[in-house]
Protein backbone atom coordinates (compact mmCIF):
# COMPACT_ATOMS: atom_id res chain seq x y z
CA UNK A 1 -16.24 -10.29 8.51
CA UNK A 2 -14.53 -7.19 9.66
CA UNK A 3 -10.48 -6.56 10.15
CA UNK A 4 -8.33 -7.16 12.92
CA UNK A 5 -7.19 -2.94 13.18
CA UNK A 6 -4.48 -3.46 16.04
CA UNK A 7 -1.44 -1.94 15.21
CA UNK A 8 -1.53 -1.13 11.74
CA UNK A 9 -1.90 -4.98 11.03
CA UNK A 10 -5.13 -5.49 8.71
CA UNK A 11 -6.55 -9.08 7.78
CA UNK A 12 -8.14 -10.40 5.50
CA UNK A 13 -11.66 -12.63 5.79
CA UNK A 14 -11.90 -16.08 6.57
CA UNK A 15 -11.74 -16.66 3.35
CA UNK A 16 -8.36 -15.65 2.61
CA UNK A 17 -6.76 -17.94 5.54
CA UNK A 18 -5.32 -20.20 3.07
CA UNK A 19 -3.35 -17.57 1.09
CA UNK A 20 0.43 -18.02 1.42
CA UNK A 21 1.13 -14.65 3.30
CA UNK A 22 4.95 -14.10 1.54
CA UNK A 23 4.99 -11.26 -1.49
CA UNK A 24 4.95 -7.35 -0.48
CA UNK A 25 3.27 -5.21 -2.14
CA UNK A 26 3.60 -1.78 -2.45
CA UNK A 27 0.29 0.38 -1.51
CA UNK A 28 -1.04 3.88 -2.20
CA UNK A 29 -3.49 6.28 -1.60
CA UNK A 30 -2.67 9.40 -3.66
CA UNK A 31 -5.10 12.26 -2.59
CA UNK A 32 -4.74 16.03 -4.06
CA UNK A 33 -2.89 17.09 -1.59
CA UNK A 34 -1.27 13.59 0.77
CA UNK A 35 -0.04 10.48 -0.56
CA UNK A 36 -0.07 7.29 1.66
CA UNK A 37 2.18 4.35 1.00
CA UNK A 38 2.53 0.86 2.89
CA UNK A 39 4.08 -2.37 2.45
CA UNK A 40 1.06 -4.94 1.86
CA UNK A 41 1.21 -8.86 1.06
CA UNK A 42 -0.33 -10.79 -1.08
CA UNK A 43 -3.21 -12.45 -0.98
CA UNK A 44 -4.17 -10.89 2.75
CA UNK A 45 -5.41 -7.14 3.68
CA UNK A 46 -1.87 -6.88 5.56
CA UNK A 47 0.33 -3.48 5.71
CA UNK A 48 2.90 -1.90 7.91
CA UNK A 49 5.41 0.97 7.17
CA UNK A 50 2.95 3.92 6.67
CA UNK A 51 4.28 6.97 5.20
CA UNK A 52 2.58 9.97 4.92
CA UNK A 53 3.97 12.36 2.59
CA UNK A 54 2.98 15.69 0.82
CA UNK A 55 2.43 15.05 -2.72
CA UNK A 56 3.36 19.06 -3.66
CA UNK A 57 7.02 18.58 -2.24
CA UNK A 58 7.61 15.98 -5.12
CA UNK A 59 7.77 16.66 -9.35
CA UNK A 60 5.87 13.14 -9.66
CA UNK A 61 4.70 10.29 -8.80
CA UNK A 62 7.98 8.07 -9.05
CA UNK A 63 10.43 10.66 -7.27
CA UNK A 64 7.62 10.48 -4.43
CA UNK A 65 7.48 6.52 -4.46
CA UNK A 66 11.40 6.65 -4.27
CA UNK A 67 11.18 9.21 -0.73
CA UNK A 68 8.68 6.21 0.68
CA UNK A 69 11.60 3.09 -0.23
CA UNK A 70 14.49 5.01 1.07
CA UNK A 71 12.58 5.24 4.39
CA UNK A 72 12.02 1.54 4.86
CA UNK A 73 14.36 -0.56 6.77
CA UNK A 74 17.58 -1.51 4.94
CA UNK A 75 16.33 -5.54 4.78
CA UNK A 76 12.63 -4.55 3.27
CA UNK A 77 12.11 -6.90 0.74
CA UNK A 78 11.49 -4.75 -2.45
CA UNK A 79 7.78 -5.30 -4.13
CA UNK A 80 6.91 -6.72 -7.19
CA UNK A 81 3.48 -5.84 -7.33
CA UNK A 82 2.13 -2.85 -6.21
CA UNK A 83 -1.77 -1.18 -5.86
CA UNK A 84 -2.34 2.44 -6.50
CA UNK A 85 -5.17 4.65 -5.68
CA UNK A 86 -5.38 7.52 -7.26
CA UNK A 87 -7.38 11.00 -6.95
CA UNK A 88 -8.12 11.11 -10.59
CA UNK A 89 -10.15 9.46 -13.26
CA UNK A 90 -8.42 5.59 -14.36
CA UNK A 91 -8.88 5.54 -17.82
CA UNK A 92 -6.26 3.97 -20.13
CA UNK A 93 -2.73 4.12 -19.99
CA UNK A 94 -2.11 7.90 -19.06
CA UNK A 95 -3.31 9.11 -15.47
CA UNK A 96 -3.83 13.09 -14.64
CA UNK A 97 -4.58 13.99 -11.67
CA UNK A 98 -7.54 16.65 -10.59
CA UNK A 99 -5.90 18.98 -8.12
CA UNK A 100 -2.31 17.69 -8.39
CA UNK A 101 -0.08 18.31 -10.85
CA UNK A 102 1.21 14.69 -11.50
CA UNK A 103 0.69 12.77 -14.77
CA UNK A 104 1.71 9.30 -15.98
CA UNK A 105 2.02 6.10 -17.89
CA UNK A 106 0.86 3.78 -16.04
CA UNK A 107 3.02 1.23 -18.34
CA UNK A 108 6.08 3.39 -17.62
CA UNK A 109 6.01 3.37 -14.46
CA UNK A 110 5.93 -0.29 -14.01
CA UNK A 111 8.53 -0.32 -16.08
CA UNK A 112 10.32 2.24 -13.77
CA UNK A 113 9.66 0.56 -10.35
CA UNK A 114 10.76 -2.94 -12.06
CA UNK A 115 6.95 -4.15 -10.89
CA UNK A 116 5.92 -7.40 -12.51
CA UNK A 117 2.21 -6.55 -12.09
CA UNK A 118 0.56 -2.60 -11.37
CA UNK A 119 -3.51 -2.05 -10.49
CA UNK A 120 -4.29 1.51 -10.41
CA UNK A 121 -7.41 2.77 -9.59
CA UNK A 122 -9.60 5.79 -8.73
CA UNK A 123 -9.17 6.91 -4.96
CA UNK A 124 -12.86 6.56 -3.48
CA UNK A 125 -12.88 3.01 -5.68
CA UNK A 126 -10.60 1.70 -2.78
CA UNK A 127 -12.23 3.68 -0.41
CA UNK A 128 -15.55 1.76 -1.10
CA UNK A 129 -13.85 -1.43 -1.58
CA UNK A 130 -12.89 -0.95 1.93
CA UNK A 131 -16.13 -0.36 3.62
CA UNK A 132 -17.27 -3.72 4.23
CA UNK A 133 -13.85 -4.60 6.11
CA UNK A 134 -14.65 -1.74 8.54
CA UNK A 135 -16.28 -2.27 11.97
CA UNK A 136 -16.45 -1.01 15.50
CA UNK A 137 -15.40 2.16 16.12
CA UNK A 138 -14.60 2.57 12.48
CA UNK A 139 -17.66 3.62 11.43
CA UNK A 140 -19.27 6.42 13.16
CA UNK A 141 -23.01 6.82 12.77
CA UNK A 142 -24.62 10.21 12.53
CA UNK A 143 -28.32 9.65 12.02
CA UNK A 144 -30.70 7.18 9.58
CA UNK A 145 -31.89 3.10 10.10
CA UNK A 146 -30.15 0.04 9.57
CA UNK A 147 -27.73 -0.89 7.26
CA UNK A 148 -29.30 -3.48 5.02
CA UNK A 149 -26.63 -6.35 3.90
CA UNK A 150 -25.68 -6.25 0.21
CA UNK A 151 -27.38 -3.72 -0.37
CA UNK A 152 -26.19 -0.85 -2.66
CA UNK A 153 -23.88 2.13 -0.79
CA UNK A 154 -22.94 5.50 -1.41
CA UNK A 155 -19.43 6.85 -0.29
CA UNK A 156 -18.27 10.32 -0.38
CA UNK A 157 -15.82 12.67 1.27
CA UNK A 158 -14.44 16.03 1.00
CA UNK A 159 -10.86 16.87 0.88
CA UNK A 160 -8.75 18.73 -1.35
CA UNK A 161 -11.24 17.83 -3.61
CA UNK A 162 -14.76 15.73 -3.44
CA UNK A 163 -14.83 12.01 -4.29
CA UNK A 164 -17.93 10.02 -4.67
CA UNK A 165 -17.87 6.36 -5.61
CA UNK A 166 -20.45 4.02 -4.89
CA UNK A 167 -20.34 -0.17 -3.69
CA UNK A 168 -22.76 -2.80 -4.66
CA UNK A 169 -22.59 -6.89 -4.36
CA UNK A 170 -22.69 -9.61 -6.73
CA UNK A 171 -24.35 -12.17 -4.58
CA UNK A 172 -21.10 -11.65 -1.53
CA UNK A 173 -18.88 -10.20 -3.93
CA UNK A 174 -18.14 -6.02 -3.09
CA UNK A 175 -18.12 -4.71 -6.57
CA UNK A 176 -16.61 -0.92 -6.12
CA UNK A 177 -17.54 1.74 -8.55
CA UNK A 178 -15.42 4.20 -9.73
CA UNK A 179 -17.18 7.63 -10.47
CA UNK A 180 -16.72 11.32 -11.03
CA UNK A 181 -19.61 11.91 -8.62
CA UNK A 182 -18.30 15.51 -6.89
CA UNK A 183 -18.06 17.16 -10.39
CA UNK A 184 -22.04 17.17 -10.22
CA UNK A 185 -23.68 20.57 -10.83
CA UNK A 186 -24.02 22.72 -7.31
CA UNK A 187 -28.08 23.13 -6.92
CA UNK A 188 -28.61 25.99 -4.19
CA UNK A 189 -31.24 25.29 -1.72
CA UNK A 190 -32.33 28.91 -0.86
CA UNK A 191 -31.55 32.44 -1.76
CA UNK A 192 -27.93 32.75 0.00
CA UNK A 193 -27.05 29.65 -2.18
CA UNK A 194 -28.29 31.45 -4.89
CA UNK A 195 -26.16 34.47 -4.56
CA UNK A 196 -23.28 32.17 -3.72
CA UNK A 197 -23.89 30.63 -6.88
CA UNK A 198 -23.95 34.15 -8.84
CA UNK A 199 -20.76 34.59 -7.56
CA UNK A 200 -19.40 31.77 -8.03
CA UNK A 201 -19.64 31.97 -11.57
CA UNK A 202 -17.99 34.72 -11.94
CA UNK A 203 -15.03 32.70 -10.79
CA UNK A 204 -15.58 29.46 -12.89
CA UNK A 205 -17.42 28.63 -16.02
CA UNK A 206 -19.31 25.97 -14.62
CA UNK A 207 -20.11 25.73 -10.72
CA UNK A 208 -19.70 21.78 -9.44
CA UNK A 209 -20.40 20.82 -6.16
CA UNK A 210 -17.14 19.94 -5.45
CA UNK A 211 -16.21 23.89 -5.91
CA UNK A 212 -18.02 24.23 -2.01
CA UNK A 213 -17.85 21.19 -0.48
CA UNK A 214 -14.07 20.77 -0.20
CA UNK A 215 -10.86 22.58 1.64
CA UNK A 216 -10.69 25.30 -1.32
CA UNK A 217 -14.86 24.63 -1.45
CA UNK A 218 -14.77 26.08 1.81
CA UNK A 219 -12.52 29.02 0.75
CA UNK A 220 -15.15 29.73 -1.58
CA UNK A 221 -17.88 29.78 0.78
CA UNK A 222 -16.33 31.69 3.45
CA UNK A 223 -15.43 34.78 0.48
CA UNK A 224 -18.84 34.59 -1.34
CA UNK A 225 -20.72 34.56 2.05
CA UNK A 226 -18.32 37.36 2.93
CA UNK A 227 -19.05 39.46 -0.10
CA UNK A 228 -22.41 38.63 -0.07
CA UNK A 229 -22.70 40.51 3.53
CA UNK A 230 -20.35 43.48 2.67
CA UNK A 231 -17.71 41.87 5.15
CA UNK A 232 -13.97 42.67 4.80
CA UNK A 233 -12.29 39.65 3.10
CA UNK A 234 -9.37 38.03 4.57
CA UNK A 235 -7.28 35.93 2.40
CA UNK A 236 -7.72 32.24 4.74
CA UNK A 237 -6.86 28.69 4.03
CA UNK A 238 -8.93 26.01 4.44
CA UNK A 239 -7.69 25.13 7.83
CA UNK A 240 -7.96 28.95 9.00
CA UNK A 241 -11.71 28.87 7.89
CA UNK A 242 -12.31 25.96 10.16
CA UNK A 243 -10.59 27.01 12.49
CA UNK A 244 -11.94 30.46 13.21
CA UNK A 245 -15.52 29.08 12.57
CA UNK A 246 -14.92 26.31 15.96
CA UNK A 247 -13.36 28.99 18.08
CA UNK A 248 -16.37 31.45 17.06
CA UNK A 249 -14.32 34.49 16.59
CA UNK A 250 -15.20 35.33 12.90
CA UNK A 251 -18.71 34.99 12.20
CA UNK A 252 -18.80 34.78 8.02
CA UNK A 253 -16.28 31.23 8.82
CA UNK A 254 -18.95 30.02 11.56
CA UNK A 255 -21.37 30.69 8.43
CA UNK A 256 -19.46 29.09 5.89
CA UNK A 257 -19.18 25.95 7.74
CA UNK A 258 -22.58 25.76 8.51
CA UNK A 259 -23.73 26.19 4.77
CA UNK A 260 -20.25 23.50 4.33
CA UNK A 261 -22.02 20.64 5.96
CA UNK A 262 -25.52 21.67 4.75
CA UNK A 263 -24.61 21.19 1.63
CA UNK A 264 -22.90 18.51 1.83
CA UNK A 265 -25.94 16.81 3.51
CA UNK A 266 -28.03 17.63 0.18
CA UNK A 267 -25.57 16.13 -2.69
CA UNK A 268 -25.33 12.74 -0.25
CA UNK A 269 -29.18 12.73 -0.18
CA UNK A 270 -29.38 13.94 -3.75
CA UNK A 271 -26.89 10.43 -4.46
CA UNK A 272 -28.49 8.26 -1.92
CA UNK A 273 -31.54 8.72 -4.21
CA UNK A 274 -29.77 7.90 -7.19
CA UNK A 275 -28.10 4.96 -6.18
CA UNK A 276 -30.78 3.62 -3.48
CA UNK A 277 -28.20 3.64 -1.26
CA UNK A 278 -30.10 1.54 1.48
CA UNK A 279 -26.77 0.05 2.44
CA UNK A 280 -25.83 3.29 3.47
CA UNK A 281 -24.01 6.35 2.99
CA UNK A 282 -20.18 6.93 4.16
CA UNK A 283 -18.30 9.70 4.59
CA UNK A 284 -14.62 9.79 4.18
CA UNK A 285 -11.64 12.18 3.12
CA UNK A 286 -9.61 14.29 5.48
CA UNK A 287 -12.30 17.02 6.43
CA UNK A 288 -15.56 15.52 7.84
CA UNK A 289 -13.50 13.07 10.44
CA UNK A 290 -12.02 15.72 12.66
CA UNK A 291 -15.15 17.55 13.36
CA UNK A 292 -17.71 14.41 14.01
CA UNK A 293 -19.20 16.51 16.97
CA UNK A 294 -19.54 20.11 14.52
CA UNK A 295 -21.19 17.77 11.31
CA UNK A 296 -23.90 16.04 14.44
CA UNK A 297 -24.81 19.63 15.57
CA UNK A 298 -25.36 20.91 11.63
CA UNK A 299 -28.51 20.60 10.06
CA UNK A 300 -25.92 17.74 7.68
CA UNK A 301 -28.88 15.06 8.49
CA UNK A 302 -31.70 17.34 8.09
CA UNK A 303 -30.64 18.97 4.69
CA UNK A 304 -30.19 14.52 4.07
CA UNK A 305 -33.30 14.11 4.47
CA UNK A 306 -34.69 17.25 2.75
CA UNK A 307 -36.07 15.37 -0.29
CA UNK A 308 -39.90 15.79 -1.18
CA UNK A 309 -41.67 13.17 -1.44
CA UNK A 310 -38.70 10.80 -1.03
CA UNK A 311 -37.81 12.23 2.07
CA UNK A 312 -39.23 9.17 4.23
CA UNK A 313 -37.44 6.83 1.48
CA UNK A 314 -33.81 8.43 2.64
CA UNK A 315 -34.67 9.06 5.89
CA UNK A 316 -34.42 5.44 6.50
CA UNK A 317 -30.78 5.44 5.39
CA UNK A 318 -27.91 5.73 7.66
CA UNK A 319 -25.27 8.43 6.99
CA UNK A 320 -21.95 7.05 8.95
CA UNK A 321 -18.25 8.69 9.09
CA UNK A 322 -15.41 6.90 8.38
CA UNK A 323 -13.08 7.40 11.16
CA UNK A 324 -10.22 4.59 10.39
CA UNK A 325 -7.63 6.63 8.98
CA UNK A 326 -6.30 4.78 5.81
CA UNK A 327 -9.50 3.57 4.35
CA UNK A 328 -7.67 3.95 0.92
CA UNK A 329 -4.99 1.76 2.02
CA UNK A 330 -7.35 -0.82 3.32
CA UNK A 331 -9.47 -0.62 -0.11
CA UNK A 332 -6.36 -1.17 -2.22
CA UNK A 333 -5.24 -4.09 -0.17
CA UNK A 334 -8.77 -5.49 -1.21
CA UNK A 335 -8.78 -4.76 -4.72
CA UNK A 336 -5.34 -6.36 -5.14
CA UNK A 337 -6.42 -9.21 -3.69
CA UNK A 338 -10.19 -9.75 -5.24
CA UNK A 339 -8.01 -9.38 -8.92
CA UNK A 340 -4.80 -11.58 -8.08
CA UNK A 341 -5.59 -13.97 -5.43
């Protein structure tokens, strides 16, 4: 069963309709660049007071978490449990994070927040926890089949960096899997990709995929395409790149785009094969959304299905964009609630 999405108000299952709705609990989605916080309760898939804040205006995590509480109203029950997503790998006690310069005990800062219990977990985990609470207009198909039930699902999406996790079911349990998936090697698929490559070694000692299909990805595209055609470089951010490339007026941008969603339509085939991702493949983060009408008109689906002789086996998968805009939010609620309920 899906969510009720009006108004910010998110619901759990059937399932959960005995739960006493009554503790808050704090939320977050911690990306590389945004952090999202909410007010959840226990035992449901419930949040109001989003906040949106940028992570780089704030030394750490905690200072950060203290902006969000000194925005809620003045009667806000304080939480004693909280659920954190984070853009980094979970791994023991100490958390760094990939493109943000934030690092913690995750013991100390229960400690600090006076939380009785803390769940933190990798970003695209709760972003793949939430997927089976999304429906409707949610979930935006952009080519493939069916979704088959239970069956296993890839989920992906490029921000300020690439996350990858992947969902699979224990009988009707979601089990969401935490990976490093976007820190796969970058395999060209013709010569420009090539020389892109070439050049992009130059720059780093080892060429991931998540080095082009990001915001700073982009970047990277954009001045390798650019000094691959003996084109002036302009120093652009990734906003200006996308930006230029929808109104047309610089060329090299409309290229590096192009070759943006392209590739991104190989690694989601490339881990569609490797998980058998007949229950589908999603793609999230803060890039892809926006620009559902530029990804449909790419070759995205083609360069999907561009596998060999497995290209018939992923062609029957459908590749859908996730258009709610806190699926990290959602996913936490859920993983809070499969571990504590």
């Amino acid at each position: 069963m899906g969510l009720d999405l009006s108004a910010s108000v998110y619901l759990h299952a059937s399932n959960r309709k005995n739960l006493v709705m009554s503790e808050n609990v704090l939320l977050g989605d911690i990306g590389g660049t945004n952090a999202r916080f909410a007010l959840g309760q226990r035992g449901t898939l419930h949040f109001d007071h989003v906040e949106k804040l940028n992570g780089h205006d704030f030394a750490s995590l905690d200072t950060a978490i203290a902006e969000y509480f000194s925005r809620l109203p003045a009667d806000y029950t304080p939480p004693r449990s909280a659920c954190l997503a984070i853009a980094a790998p979970v791994d023991g006690d100490r958390i760094t994070m990939t493109n943000l310069s934030w690092s913690f005990s995750i013991d100390a800062l229960q400690e600090s927040l006076g939380l009785d219990r803390l769940l933190v977990v990798n970003d695209f985990k709760a972003v793949a926890r939430a997927i089976p609470e999304l429906t409707g207009d949610k979930l935006q198909a952009i080519g493939g089949g069916q979704r088959k039930s239970h069956a296993p699902a890839v989920v992906l999406g490029p921000g300020t960096g690439l996350g990858v996790s992947a969902l699979v079911f224990a009988g009707d349990k979601p089990i969401a899997i935490q990976t490093e998936g976007g820190h796969i090697g970058f395999a060209p698929s013709d010569p420009i990709e090539m020389r892109v490559l070439k050049r992009l070694w130059d720059k780093y000692d080892r060429v991931s995929v998540e080095r082009v299909v990001s915001g700073p990805g982009l970047v990277n595209l954009y001045e390798a395409l650019a000094a691959i055609s003996k084109s002036s470089i302009t120093p652009l951010r990734p906003e200006q790149v996308s930006e230029r490339a929808l109104a047309g007026t610089c060329k090299i941008c409309v290229e590096a785009l192009n070759r943006f969603f392209g590739i991104l339509g190989s690694v989601a085939g490339d881990l569609a094969l490797a998980v058998g991702a007949e229950g589908g493949v999603y793609i999230a983060g803060g890039i892809v959304p926006q620009m559902l009408d530029e990804i449909r008109a790419s070759d995205f689906r083609a360069r999907f299905e561009s596998k060999g002789r497995f290209s018939q086996y992923v062609a029957n998968m459908p590749t859908l964009v996730v258009t709610e805009p806190s699926p990290g939010l959602i996913g936490c609620a859920a993983l809070f609630s499969d571990a504590h309920s």
